[in-house]
Each structure stands twice: as C-alpha cells, then as structure tokens.
Protein backbone atom coordinates (compact mmCIF):
# COMPACT_ATOMS: atom_id res chain seq x y z
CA UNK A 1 0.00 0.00 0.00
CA UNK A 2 1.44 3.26 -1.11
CA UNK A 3 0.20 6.66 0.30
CA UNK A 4 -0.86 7.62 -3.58
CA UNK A 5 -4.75 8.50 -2.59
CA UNK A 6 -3.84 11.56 -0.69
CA UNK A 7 -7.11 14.18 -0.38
CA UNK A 8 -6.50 17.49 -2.05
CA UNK A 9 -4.80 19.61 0.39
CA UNK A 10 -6.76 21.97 2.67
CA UNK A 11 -4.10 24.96 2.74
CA UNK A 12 -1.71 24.64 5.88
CA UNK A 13 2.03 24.52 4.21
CA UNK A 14 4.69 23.45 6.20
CA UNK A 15 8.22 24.72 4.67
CA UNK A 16 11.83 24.63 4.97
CA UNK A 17 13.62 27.81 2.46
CA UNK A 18 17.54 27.04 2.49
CA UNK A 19 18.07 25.86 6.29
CA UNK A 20 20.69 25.71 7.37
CA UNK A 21 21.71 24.35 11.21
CA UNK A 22 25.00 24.62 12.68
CA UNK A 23 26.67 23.16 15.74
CA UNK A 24 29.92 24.09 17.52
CA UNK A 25 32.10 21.21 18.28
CA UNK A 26 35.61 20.91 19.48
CA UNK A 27 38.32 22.56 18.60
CA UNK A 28 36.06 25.44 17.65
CA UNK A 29 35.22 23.73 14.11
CA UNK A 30 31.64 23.78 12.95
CA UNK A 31 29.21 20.61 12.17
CA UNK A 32 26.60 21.41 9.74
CA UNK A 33 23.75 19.39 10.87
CA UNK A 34 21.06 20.80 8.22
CA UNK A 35 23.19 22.57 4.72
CA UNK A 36 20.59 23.71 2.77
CA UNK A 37 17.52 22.19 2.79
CA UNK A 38 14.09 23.06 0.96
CA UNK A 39 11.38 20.63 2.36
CA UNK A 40 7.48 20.92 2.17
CA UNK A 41 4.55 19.11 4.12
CA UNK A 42 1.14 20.20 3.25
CA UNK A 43 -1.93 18.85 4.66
CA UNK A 44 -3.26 15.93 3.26
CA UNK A 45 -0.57 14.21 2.19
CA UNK A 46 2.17 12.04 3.77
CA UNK A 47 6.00 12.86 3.33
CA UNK A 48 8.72 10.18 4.34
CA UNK A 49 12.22 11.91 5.36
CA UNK A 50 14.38 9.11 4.83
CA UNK A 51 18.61 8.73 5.12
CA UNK A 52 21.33 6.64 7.85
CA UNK A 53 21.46 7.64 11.02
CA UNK A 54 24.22 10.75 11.14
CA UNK A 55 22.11 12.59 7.56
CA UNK A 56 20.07 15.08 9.71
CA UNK A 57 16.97 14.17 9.67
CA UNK A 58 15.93 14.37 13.50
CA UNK A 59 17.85 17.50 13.31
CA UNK A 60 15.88 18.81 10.49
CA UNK A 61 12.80 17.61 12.07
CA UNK A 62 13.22 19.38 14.89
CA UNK A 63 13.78 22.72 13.48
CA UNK A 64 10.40 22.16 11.63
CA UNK A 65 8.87 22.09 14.99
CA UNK A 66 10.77 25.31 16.23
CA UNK A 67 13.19 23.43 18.58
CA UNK A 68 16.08 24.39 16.62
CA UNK A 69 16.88 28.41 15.55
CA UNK A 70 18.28 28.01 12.09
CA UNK A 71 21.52 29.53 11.16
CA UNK A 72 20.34 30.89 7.94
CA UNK A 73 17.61 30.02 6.38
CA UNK A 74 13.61 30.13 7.92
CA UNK A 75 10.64 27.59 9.00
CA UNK A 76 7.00 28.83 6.98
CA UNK A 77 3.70 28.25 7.81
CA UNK A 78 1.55 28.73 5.02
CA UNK A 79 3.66 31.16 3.48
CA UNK A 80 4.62 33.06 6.89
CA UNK A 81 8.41 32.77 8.80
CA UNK A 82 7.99 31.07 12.06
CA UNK A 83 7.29 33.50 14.98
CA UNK A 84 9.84 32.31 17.29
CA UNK A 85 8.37 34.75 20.48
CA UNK A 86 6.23 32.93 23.48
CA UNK A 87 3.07 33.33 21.79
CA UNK A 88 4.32 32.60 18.22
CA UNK A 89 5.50 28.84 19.10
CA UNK A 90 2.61 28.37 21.26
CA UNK A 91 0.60 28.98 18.15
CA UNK A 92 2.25 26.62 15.99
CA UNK A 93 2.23 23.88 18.21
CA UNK A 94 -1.51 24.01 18.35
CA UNK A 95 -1.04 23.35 14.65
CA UNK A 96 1.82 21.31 14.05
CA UNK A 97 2.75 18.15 17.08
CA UNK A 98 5.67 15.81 17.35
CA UNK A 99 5.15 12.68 17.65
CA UNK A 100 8.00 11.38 19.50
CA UNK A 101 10.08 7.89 18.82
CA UNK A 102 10.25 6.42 22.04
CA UNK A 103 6.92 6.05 23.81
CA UNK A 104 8.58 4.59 26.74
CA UNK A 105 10.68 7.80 27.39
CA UNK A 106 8.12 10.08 26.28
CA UNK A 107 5.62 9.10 28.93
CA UNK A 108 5.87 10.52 32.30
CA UNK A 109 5.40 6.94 34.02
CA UNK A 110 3.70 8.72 37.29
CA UNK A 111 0.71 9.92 34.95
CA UNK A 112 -2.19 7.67 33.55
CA UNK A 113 -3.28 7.66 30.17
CA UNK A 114 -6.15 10.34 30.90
CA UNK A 115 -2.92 12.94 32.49
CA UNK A 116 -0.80 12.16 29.55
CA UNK A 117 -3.39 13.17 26.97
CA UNK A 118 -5.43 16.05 29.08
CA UNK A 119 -1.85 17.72 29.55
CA UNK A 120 -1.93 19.71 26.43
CA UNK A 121 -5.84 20.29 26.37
CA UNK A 122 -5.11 21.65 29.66
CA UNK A 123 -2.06 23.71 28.79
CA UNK A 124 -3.80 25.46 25.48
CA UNK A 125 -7.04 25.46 27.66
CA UNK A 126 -8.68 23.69 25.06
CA UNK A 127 -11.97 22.46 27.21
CA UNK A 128 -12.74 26.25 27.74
CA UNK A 129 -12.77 27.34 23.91
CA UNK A 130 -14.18 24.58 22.39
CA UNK A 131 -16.97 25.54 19.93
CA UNK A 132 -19.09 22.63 20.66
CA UNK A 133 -18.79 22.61 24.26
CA UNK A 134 -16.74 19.37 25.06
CA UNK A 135 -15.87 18.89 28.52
CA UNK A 136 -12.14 17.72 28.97
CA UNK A 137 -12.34 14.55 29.20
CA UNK A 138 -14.92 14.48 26.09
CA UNK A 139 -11.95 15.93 24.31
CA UNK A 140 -9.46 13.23 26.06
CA UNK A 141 -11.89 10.41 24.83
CA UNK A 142 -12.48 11.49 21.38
CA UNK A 143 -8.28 11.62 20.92
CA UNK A 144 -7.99 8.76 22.21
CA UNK A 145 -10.84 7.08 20.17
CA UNK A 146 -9.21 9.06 16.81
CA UNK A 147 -6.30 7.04 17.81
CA UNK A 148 -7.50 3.85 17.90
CA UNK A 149 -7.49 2.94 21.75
CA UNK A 150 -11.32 2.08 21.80
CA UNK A 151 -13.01 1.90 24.00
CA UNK A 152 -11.36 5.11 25.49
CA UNK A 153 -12.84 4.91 29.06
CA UNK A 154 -11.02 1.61 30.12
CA UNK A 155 -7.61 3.18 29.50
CA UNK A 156 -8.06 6.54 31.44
CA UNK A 157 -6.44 5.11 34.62
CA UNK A 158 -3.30 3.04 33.41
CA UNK A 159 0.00 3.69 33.51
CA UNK A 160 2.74 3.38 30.75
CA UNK A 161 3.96 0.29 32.13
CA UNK A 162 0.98 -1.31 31.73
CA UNK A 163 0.32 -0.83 28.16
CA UNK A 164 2.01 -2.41 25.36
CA UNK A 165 4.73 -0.85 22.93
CA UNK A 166 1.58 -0.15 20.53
CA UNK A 167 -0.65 1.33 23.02
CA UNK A 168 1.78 3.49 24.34
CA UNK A 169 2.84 4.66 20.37
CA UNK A 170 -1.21 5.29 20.63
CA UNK A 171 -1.22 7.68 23.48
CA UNK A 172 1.69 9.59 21.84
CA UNK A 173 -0.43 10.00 19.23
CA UNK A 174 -3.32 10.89 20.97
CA UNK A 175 -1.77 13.40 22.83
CA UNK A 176 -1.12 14.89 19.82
CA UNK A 177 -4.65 14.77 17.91
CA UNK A 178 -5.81 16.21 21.45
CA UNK A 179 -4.63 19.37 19.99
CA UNK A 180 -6.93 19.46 16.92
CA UNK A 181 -3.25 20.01 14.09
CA UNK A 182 -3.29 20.20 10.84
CA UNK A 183 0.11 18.70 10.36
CA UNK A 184 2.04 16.13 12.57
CA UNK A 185 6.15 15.23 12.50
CA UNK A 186 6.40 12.00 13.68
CA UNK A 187 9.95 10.29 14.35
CA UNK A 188 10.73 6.84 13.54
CA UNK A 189 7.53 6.32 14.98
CA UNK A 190 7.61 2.39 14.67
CA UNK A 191 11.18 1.90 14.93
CA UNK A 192 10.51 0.61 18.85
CA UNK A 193 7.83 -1.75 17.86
CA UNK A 194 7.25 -5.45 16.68
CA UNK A 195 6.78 -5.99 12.93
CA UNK A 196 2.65 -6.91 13.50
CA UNK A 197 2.51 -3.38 15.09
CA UNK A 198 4.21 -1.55 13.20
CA UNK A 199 1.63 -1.77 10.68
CA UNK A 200 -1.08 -1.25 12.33
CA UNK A 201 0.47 2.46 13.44
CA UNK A 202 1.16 3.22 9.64
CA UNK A 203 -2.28 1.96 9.26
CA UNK A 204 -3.30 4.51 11.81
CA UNK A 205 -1.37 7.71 10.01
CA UNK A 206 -3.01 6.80 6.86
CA UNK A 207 -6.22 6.74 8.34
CA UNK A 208 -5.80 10.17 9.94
CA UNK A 209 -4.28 11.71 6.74
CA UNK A 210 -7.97 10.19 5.23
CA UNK A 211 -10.23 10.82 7.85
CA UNK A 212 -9.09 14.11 9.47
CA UNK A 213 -6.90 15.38 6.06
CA UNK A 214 -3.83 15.65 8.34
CA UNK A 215 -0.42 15.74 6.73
CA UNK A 216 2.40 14.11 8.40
CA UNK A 217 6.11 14.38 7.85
CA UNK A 218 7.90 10.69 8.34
CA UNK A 219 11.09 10.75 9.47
CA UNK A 220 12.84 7.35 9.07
CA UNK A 221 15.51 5.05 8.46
CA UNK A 222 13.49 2.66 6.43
CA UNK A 223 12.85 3.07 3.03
CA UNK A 224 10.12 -0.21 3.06
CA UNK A 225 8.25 2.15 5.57
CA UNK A 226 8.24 4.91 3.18
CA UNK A 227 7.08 2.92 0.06
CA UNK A 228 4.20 1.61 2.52
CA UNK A 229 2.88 5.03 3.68
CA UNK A 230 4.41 8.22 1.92
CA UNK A 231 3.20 9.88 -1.10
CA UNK A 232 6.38 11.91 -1.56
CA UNK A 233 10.24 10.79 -0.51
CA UNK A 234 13.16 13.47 0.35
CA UNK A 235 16.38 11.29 0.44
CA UNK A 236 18.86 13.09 2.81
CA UNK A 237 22.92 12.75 3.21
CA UNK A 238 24.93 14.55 5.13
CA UNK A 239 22.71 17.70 5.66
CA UNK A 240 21.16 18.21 2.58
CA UNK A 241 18.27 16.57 0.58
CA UNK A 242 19.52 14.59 -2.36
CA UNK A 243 16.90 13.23 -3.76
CA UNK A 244 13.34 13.86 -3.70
CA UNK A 245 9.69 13.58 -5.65
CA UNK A 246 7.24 11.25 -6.03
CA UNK A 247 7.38 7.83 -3.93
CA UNK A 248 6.57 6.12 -6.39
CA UNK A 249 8.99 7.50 -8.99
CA UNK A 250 11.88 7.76 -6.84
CA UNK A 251 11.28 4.58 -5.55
CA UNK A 252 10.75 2.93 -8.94
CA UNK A 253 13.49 4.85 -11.06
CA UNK A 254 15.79 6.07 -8.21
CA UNK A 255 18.22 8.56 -9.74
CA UNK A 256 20.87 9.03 -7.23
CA UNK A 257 23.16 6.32 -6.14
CA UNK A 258 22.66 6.93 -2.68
CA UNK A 259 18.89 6.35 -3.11
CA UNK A 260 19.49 3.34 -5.09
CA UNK A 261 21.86 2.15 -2.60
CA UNK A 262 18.97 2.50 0.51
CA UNK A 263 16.62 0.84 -1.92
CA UNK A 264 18.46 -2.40 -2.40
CA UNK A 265 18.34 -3.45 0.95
CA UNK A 266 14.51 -2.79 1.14
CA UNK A 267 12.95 -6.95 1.24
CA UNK A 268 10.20 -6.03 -0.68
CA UNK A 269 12.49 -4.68 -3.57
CA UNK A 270 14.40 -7.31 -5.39
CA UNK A 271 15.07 -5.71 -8.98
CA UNK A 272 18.37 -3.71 -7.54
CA UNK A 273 21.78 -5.55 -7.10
CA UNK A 274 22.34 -5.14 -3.60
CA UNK A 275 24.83 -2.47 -2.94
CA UNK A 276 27.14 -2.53 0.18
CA UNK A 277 28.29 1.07 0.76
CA UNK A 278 31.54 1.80 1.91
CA UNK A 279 32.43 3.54 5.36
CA UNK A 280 30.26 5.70 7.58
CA UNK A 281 28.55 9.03 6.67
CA UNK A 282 31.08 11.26 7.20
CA UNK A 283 32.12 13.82 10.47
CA UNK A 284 29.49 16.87 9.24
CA UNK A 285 32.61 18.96 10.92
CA UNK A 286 34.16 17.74 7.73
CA UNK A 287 31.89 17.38 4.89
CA UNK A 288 34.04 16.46 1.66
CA UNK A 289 34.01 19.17 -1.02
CA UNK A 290 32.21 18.16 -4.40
CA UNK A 291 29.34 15.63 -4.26
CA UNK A 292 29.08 14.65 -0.36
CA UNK A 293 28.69 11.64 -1.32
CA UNK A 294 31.40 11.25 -3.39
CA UNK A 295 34.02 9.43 -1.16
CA UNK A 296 31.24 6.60 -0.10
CA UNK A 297 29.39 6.48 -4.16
CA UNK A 298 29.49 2.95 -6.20
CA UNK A 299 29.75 5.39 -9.38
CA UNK A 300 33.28 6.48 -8.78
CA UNK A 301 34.12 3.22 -7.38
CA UNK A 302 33.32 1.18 -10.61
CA UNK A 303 34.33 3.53 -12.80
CA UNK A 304 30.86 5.10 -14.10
CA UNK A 305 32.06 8.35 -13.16
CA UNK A 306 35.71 8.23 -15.03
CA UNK A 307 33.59 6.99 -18.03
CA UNK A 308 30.89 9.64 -18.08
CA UNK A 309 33.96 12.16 -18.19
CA UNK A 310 32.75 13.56 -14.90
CA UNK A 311 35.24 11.74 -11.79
CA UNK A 312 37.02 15.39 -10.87
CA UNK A 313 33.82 17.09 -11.27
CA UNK A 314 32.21 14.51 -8.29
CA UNK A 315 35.15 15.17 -6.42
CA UNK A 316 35.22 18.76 -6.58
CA UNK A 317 32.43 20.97 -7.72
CA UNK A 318 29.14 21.20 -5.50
CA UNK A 319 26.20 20.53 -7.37
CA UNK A 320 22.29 22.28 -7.33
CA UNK A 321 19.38 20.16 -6.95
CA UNK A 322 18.81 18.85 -10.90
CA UNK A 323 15.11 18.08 -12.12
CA UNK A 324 15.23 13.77 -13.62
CA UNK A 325 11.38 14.97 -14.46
CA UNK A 326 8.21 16.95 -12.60
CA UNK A 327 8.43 17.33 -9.55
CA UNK A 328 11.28 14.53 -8.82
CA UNK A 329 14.94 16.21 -8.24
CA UNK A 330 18.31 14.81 -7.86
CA UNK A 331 21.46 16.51 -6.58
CA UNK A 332 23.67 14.35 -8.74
CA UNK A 333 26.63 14.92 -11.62
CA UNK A 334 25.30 11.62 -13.29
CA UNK A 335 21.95 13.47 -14.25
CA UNK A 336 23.93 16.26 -15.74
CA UNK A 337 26.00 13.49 -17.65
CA UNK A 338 23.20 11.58 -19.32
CA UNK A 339 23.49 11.71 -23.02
C-alpha cells in the first residue's frame, strides 16, 4: 500500500527555504547538521524523510517544529516565517505536534493515560474554547478514540507500564490529535515496535491523513516504511536533501546512487543488485568538497564516473538540486552526464 490517494490539500504549508543548522564542536570547528535544505509538508498528504542515522533528519525535524533556531535560512507556515516569540511557538504547536520515537521515554510513568493526553488540552485550555462545548475529558476520549485505543474509558487510569509498545505509540499519538493540528512530525515512529505493530500504526497515520486530512512528515531510516505510507520521498545525506519527488517514482526509477543504494536493501524490492556502501557518513565537521557523497558512491568506485567524463567534477564541484522529471529532483553529476 502506497500513500498515492492523498485528499486534495486543505491549505496549511509546512516549509523549509535554504536551512541551514550549525553546531559548535571541538576545537572550535563547525558541524553542519542541516546545509541547505528546501522541504514541504502540506496537509493531506504524507512525506517520508528518509537517510542513515548521522544525515540530519531528527535535526531537520526538529527545526520544523521550532526546537532548533536556524543559522540561515527560515521555518514557513503557510507562506509566513515562524514566529519564534512565546506566543508565536505556542501557536504553531496548536497546529503542528511531534510525535515522538520512544513512547517509553516520552511518557511521564507517574501519569495515567487520561494525564498524559489532558496535559496539552489543559495547557492550550482547550476544554474552555471549544466551539461545541466538550468537557475535557470528552476531548481526552475522542483523541484517544481518533487514535485507535477504543473503548477510550477503560484506558483513562493506566500507567505506561501497563500498556504495550503499541498502546503506548497510541497515546503519543493521541496526545497529539488532542490538539486538533493540521500537520504532525512523527519520528521513527515504529522503529521501537514489533513488525505486527508496526503496521497497524502506519495503518493509523493513513487513516488520519484520510479521515481528518492531516499531513504528516515521516522521518525514518526505512525506506520499506516509506514505500508503505508516503506519497512523496526526500532522500537526505549529510545535511542536505539529495533526492526527492514522487514515492513512487523515486522509488521505482531512483536517480541518485545513494537512493538506489537505501533501496536495495529494502525486502520487498528485489530488482536492484544489492549495494554494500563503503564507510560511515562522514564527520558533518568535515563534509568532503564536491558531491558529499562522493568518497562513499558505487559510481566512482566502478568507474561510471571516469567513463561519463565527470570523476574530478564529483570530487570537486558542488552541485544544485537537478530536475530527472516533474516534480522529482536529484542533486547528482550523473543526471547532468546523461546523453
């Protein structure tokens, strides 16, 4: 199942223009976490960030979220730069929730299930200004309910250590759609859980991207997870998107050898010659001049590159994000190469 049905989208935008995110590390040298990145979530439609664990993506994810002050670069909201004061973020987080990765850690395990989810409803004193009148723990039921965990009322009193991995992944969630967003960033959110439950959460985001026209940015490792649930795929190394479009283009016809290195390893794809990369993604202190991906790519390393007449240009001149056709991109000498 692909996320290809998406609803037309009902106006909120989520953006990234250019971010960039830098860190200070020893010796006074700078990592670039985030280099550069244009990213967009609407509503209505489900967006898998996908790359190995050192790429950026939690990073990225985070300044989406307003967690992280870019160091150039600016978060939108429907067209508008994130207003970082008290107010501003308090705003946005009515409209945009993290979903968090571990459930386990993300629970406070002195509060019940009814405390976890009420928490934001009574933070944003939701109960007070609700148009139809819902009492709080109408609204704590009917989040709870949206997230599957039916029915709601024999929850309310138990604790995270009496739930399992999935029910706790539910509560997250709930606490979440307690709020009433438009868009939700969810990290790795099955990345704790058992293969049978796993799907039934990425059954649950579809659902909520159907029934509620909720868009949800996926970050994850997992490329099978992204084929199962995203209608659009961003590919990221070292900082920066490097490939991106349609899921089922880019997933089909990946461009980049990065992408196409991810994708062999997915069980569910067995067309690609598996493709063992080389070393770790680099120190972002350090990120190698040309292609990033140039020291670690199976196109210099076979010779593709040497024959294509472009080997020094990989190595050494940093390349914009290329269009392969609408909408899909590539940040990739090889595409400038084809015949």
């Amino acid at each position: 199942m692909t996320g290809s049905t998406a609803p037309p989208v009902r106006g909120t935008v989520l953006e990234a223009r250019g971010l960039h995110i830098e860190f200070g590390a020893r010796g006074g040298a700078v990592a670039r976490a985030v280099d550069g990145v244009d990213l967009r979530v609407a509503a209505g439609e489900i967006v898998a960030l996908v790359g190995e664990s050192g790429s950026g993506k939690t990073t990225l994810a985070r300044a989406l979220i307003g967690l992280e002050r870019p160091s150039a670069g600016e978060v939108f909201l429907d067209n508008a730069p994130l207003d970082r004061s008290t107010q501003g973020l308090r705003a946005f987080r009515r409209r945009v929730q993290l979903v968090l990765q571990d459930p386990a850690g993300a629970l406070n395990p002195r509060h019940t299930v009814y405390e976890s989810v009420a928490e934001g409803i009574r933070l944003h004193g939701l109960a007070a200004s609700d148009p139809e009148r819902r009492t709080e723990a109408d609204l704590v039921a009917a989040a709870l309910s949206a997230a599957g965990l039916r029915p709601p009322e024999r929850l309310y009193l138990r604790y995270p250590h009496e739930l399992s991995g999935g029910q706790r992944q539910r509560v997250l969630i709930a606490g979440a759609l307690a709020m009433a967003p438009q868009l939700l960033v969810a990290d790795e959110p099955v990345s704790s859980l058992d293969a049978s439950i796993r799907g039934e959460v990425l059954a649950l985001l579809l659902a909520l991207r159907r029934d509620l026209g909720l868009g949800v940015l996926v970050v994850t490792h997992d490329l099978g997870l992204a084929w199962n649930i995203a209608d659009r795929i961003a590919v990221m190394y070292l900082g920066r998107i490097v490939e991106s479009g349609p899921t089922e283009e880019v997933l089909r016809e990946p461009t980049h050898p990065y992408t196409r290195a991810l994708l062999s390893v997915v069980p569910e794809i067995e067309r690609i010659e598996p493709v063992v990369l080389t070393g770790e993604v680099p120190d972002p202190t350090h990120i190698p001049s040309g292609c990033r991906f140039h020291p670690r790519c199976p196109a210099l390393a076979d010779g593709t590159a040497a024959t294509r007449g472009i080997e020094d240009a990989c190595r050494r001149e940093p390349l914009e994000v290329l269009p392969v056709s609408t909408g899909h991109d590539v940040a990739c000498h090889l595409v400038r190469s084809r015949p």
